[in-house]
PDB file of N, CA and C in Angstrom:
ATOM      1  N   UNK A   1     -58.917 -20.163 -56.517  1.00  0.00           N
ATOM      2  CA  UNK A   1     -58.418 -18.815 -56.735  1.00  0.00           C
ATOM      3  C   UNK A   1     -56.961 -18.928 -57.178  1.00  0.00           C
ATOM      4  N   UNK A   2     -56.320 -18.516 -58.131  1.00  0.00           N
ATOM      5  CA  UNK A   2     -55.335 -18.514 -59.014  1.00  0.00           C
ATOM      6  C   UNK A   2     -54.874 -16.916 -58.635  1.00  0.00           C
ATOM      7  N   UNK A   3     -53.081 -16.555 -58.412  1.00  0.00           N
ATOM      8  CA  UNK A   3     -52.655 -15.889 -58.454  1.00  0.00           C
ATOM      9  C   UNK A   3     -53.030 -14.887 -59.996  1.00  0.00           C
ATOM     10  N   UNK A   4     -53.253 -15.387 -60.625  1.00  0.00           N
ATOM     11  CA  UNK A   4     -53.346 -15.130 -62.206  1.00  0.00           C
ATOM     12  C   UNK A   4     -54.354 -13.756 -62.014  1.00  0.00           C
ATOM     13  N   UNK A   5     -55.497 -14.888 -61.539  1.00  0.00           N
ATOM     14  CA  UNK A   5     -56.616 -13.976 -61.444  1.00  0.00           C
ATOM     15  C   UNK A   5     -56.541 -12.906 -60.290  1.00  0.00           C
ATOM     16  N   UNK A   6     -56.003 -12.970 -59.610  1.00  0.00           N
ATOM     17  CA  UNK A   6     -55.992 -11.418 -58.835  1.00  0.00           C
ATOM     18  C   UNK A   6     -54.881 -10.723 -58.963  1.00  0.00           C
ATOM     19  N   UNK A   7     -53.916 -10.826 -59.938  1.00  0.00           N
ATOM     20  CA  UNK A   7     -52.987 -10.250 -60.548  1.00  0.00           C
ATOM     21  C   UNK A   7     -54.271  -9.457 -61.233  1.00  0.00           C
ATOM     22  N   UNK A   8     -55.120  -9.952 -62.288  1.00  0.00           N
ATOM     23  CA  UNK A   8     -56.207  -8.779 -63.141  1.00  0.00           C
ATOM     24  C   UNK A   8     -56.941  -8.138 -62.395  1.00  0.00           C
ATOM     25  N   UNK A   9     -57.417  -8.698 -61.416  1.00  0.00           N
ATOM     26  CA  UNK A   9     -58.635  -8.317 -60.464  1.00  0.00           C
ATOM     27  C   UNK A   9     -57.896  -6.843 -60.143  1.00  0.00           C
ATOM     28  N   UNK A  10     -56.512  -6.920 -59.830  1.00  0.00           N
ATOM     29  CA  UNK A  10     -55.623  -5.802 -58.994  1.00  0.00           C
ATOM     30  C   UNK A  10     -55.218  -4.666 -60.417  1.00  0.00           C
ATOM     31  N   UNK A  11     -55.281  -4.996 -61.453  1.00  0.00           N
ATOM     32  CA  UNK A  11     -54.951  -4.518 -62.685  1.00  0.00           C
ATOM     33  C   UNK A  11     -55.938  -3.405 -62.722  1.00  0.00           C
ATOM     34  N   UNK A  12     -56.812  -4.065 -63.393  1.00  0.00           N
ATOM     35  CA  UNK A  12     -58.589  -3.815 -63.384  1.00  0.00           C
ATOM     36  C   UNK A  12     -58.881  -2.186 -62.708  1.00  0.00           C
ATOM     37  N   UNK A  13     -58.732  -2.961 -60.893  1.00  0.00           N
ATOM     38  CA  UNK A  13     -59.139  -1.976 -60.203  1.00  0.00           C
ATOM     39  C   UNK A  13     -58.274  -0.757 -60.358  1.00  0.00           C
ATOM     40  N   UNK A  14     -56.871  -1.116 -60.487  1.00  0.00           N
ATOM     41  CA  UNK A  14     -55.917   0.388 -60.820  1.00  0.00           C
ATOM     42  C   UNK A  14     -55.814   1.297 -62.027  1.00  0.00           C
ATOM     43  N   UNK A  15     -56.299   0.761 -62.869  1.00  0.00           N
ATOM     44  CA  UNK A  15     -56.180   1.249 -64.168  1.00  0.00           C
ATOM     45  C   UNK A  15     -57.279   1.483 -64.312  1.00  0.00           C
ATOM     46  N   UNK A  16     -58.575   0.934 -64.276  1.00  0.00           N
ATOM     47  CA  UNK A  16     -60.220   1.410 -64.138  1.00  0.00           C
ATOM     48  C   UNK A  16     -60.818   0.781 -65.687  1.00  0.00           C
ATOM     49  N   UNK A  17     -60.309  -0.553 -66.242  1.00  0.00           N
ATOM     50  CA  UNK A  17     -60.300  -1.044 -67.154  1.00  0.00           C
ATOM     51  C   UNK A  17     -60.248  -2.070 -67.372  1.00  0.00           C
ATOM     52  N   UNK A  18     -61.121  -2.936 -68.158  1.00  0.00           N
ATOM     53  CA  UNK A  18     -60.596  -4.154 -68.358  1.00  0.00           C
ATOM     54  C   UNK A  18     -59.558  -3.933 -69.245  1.00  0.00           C
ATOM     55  N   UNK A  19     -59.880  -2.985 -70.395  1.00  0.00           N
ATOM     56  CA  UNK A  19     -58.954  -2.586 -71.694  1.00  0.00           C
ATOM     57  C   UNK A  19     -57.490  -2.413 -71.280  1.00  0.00           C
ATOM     58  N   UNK A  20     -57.343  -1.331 -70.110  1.00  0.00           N
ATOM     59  CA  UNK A  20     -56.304  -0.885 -69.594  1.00  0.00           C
ATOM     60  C   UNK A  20     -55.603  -1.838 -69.452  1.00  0.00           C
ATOM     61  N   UNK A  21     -55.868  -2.599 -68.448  1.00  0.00           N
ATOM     62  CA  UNK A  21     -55.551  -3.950 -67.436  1.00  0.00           C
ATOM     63  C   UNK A  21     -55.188  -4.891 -68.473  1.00  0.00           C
ATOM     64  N   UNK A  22     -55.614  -5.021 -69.865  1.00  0.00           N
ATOM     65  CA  UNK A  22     -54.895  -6.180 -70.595  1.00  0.00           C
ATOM     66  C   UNK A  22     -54.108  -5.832 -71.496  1.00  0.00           C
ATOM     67  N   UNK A  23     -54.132  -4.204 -71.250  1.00  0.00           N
ATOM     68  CA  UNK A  23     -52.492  -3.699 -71.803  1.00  0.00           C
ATOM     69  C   UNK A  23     -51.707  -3.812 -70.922  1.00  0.00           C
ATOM     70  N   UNK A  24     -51.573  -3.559 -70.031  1.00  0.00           N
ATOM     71  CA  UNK A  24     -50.547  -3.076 -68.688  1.00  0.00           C
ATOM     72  C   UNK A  24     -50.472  -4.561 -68.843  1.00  0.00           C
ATOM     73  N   UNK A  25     -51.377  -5.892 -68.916  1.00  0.00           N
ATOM     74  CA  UNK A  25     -50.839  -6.910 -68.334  1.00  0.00           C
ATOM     75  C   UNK A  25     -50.290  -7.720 -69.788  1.00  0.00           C
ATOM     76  N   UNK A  26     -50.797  -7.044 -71.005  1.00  0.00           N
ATOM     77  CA  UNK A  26     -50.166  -7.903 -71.951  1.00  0.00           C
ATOM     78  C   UNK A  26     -50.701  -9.178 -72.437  1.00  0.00           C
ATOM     79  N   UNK A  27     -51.553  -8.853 -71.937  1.00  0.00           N
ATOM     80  CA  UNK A  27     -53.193 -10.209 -72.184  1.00  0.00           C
ATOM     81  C   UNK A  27     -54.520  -9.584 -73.116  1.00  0.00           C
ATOM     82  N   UNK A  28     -55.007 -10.681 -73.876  1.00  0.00           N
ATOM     83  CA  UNK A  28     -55.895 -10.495 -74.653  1.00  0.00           C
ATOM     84  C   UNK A  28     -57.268  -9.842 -73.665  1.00  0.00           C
ATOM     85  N   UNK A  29     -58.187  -9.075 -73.735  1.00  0.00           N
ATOM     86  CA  UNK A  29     -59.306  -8.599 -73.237  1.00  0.00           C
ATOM     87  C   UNK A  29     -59.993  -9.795 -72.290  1.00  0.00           C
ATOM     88  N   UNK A  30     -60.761 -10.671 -73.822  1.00  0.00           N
ATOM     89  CA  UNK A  30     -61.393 -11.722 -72.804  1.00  0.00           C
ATOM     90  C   UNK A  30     -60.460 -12.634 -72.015  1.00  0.00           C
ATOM     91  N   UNK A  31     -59.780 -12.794 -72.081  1.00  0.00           N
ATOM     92  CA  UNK A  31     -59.372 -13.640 -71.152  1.00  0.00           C
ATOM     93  C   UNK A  31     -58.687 -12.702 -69.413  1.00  0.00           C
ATOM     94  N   UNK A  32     -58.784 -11.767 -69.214  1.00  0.00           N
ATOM     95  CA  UNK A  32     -59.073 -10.375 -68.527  1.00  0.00           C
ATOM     96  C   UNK A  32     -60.281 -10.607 -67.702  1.00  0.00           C
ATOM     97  N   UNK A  33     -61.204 -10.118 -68.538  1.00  0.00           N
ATOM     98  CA  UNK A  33     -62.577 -10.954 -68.384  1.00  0.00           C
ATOM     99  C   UNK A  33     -63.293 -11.993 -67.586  1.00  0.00           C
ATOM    100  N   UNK A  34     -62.532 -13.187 -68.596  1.00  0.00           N
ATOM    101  CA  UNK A  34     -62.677 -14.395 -68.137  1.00  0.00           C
ATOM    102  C   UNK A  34     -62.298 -14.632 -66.227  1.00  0.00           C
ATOM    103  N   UNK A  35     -60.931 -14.085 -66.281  1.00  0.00           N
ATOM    104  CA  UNK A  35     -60.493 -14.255 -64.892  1.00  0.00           C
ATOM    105  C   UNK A  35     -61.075 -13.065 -63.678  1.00  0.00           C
ATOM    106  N   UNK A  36     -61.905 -12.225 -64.177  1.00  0.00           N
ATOM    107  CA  UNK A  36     -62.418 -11.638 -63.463  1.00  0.00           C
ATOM    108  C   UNK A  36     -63.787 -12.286 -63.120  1.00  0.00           C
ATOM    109  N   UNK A  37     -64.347 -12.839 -63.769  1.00  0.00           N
ATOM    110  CA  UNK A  37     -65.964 -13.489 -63.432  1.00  0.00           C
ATOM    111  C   UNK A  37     -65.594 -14.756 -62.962  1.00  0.00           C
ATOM    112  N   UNK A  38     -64.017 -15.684 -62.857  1.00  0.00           N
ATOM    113  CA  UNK A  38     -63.589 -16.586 -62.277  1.00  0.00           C
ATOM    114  C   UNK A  38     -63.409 -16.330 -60.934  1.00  0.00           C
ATOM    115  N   UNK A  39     -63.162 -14.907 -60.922  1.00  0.00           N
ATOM    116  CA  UNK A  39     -63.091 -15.033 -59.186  1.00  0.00           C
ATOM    117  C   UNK A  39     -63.919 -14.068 -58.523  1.00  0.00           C
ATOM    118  N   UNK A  40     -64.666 -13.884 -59.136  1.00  0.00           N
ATOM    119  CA  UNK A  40     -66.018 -13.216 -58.303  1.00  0.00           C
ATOM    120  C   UNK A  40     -66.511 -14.258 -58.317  1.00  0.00           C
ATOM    121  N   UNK A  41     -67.340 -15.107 -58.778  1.00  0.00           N
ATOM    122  CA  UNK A  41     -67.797 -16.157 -59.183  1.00  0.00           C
ATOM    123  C   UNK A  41     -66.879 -17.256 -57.450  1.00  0.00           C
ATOM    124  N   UNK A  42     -65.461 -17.648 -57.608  1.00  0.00           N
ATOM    125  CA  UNK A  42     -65.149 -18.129 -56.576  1.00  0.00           C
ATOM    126  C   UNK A  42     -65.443 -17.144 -55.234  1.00  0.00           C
ATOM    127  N   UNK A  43     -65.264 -16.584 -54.975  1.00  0.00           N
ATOM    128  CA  UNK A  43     -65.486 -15.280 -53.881  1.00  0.00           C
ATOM    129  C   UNK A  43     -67.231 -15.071 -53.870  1.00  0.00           C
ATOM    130  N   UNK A  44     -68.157 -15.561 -54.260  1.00  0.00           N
ATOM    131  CA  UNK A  44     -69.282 -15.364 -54.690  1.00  0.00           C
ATOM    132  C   UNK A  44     -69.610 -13.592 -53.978  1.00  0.00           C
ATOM    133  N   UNK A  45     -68.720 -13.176 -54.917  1.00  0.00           N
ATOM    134  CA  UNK A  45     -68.916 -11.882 -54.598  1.00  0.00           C
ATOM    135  C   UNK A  45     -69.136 -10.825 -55.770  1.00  0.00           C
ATOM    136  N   UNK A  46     -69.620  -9.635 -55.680  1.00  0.00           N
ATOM    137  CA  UNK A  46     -69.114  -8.828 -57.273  1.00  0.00           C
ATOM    138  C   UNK A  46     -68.146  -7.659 -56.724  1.00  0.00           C
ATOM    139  N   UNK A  47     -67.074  -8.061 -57.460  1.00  0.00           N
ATOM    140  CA  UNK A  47     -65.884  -6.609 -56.887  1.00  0.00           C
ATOM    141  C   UNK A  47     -65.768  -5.783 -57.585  1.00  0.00           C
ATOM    142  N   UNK A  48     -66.461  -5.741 -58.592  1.00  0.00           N
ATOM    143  CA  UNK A  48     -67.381  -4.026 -59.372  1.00  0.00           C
ATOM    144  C   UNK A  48     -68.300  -4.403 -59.550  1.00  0.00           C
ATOM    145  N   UNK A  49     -69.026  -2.980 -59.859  1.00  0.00           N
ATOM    146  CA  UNK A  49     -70.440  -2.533 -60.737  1.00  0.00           C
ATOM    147  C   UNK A  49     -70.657  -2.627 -62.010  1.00  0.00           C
ATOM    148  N   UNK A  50     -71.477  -2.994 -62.358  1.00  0.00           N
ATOM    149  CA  UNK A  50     -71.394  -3.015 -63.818  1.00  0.00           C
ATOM    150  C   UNK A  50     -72.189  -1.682 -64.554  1.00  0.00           C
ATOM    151  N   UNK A  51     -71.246  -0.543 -65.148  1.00  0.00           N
ATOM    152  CA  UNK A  51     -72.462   0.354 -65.678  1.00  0.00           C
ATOM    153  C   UNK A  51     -71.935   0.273 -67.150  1.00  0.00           C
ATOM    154  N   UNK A  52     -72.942  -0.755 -67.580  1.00  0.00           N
ATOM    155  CA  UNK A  52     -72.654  -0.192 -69.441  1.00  0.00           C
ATOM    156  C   UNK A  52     -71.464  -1.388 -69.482  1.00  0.00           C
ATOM    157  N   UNK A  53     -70.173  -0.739 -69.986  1.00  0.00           N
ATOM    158  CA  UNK A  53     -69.299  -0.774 -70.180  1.00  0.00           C
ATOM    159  C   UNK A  53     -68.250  -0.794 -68.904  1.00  0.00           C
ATOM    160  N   UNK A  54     -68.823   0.394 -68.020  1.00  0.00           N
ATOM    161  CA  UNK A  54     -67.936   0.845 -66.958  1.00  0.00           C
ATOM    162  C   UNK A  54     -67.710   0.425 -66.105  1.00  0.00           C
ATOM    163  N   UNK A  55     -67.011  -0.017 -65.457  1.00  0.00           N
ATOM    164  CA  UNK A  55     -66.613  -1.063 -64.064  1.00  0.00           C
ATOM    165  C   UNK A  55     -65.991   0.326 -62.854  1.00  0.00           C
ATOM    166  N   UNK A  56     -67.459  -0.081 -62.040  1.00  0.00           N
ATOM    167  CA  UNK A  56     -66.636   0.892 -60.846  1.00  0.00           C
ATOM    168  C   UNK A  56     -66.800   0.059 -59.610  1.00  0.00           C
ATOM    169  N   UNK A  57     -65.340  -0.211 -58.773  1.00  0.00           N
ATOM    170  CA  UNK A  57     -65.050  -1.125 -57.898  1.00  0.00           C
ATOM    171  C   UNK A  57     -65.906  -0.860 -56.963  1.00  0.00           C
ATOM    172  N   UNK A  58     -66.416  -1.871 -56.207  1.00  0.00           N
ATOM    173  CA  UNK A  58     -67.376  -2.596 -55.126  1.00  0.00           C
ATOM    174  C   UNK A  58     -67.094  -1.607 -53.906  1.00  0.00           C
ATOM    175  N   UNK A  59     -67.938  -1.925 -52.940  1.00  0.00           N
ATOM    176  CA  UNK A  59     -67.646  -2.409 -51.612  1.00  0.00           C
ATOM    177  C   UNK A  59     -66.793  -3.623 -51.011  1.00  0.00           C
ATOM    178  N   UNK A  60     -66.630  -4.592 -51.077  1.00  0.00           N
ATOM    179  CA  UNK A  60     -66.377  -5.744 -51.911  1.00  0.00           C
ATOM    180  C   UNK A  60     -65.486  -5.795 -52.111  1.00  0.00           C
ATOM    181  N   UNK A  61     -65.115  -4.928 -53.384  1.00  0.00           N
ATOM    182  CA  UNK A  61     -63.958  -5.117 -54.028  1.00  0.00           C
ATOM    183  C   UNK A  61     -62.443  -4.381 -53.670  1.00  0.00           C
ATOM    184  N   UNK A  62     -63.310  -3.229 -53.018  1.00  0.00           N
ATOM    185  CA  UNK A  62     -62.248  -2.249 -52.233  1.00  0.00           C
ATOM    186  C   UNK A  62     -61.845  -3.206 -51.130  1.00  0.00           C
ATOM    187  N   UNK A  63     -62.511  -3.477 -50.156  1.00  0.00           N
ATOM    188  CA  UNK A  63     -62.099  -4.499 -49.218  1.00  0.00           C
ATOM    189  C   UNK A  63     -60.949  -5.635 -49.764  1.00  0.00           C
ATOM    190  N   UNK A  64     -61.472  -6.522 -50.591  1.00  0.00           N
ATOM    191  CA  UNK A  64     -60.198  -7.403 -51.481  1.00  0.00           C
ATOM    192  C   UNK A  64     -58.963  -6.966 -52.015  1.00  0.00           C
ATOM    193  N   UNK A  65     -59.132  -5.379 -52.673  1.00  0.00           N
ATOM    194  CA  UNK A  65     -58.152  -5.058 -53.011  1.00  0.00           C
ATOM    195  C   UNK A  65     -56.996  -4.970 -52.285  1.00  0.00           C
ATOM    196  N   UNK A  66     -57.314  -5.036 -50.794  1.00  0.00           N
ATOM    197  CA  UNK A  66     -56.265  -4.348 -50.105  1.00  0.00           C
ATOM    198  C   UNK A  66     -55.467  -5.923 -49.622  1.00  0.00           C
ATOM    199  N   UNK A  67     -56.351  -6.947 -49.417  1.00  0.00           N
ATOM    200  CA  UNK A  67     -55.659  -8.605 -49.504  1.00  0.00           C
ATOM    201  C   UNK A  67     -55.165  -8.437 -50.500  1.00  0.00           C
ATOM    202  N   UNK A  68     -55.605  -8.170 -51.984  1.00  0.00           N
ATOM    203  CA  UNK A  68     -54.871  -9.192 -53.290  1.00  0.00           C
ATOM    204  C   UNK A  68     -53.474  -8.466 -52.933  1.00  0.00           C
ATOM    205  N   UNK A  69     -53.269  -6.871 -53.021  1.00  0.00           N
ATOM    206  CA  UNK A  69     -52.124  -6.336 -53.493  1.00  0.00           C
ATOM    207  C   UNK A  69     -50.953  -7.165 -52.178  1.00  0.00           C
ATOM    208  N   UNK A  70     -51.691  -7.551 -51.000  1.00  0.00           N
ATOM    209  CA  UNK A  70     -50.582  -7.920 -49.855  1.00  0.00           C
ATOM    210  C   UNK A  70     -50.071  -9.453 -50.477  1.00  0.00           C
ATOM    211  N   UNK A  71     -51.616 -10.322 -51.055  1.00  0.00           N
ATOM    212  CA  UNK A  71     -51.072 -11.151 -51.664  1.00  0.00           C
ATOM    213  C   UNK A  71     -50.256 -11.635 -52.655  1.00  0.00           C
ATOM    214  N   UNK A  72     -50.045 -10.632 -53.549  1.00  0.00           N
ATOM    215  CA  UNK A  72     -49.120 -10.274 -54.711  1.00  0.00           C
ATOM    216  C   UNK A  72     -47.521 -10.070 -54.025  1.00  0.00           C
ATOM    217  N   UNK A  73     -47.865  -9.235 -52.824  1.00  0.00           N
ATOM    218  CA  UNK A  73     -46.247  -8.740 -52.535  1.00  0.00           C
ATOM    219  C   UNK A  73     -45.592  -9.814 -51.969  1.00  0.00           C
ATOM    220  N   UNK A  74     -45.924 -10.770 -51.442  1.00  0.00           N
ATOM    221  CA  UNK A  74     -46.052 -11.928 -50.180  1.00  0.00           C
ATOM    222  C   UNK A  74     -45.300 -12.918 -51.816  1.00  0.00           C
ATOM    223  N   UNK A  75     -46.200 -13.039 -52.673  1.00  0.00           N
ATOM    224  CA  UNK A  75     -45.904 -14.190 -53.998  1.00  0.00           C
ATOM    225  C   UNK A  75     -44.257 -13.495 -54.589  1.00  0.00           C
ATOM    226  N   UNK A  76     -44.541 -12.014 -54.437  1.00  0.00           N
ATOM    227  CA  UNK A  76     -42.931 -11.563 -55.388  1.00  0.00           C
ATOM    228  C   UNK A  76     -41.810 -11.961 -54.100  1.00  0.00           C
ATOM    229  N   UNK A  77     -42.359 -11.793 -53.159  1.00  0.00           N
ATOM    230  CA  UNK A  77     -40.971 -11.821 -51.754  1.00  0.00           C
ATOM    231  C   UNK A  77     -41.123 -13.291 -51.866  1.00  0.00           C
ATOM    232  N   UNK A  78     -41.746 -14.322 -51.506  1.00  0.00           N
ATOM    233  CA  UNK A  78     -41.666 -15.667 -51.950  1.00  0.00           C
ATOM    234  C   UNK A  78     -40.496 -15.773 -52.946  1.00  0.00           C
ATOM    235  N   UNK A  79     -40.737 -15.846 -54.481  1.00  0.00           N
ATOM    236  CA  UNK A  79     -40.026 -15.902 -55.193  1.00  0.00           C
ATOM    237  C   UNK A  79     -37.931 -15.451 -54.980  1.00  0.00           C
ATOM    238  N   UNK A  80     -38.368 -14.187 -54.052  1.00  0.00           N
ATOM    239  CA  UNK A  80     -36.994 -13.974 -53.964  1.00  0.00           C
ATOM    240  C   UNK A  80     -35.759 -14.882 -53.473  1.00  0.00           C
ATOM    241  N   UNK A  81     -36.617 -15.185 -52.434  1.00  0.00           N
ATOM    242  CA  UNK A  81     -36.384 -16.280 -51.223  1.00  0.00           C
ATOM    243  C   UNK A  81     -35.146 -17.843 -51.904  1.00  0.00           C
ATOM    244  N   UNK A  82     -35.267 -17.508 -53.139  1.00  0.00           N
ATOM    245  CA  UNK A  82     -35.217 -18.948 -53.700  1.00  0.00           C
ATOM    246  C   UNK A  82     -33.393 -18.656 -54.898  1.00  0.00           C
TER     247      UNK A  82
END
């Protein structure tokens, strides 16, 4: 599990997009994508639904969300530290 990837995972779920999520993050689509089926796939979990096109966050995924964003804040306060 790569900070990378739940930086999108956390994107994703806020914006309600992969599209969104690789504007806000400034990243090409698939590779968005890519790191989202990298860590469901590690998590052998699915942290959305798949309808169509539409990604609507899990059971699952709501649960994770609330780790990644602590894990994100934990990586920026890290950084400060230094």
């Amino acid at each position: 599990m790569d900070l990378r990837d739940i930086e999108c995972f956390v994107a994703i779920a806020e914006t309600g997009s992969i599209t969104a999520a690789s504007t806000r993050l400034n990243r090409v689509q698939s590779g968005i994508s890519t790191r989202l089926k990298n860590l469901e796939e590690t998590l052998g979990k699915n942290l959305f639904e798949r309808q169509g096109k539409r990604l609507a966050i899990s059971a699952a995924g709501e649960r994770f969300l609330v780790a990644a964003r602590d894990l994100l804040q934990q990586a920026e306060n890290a950084k400060g530290l230094l």
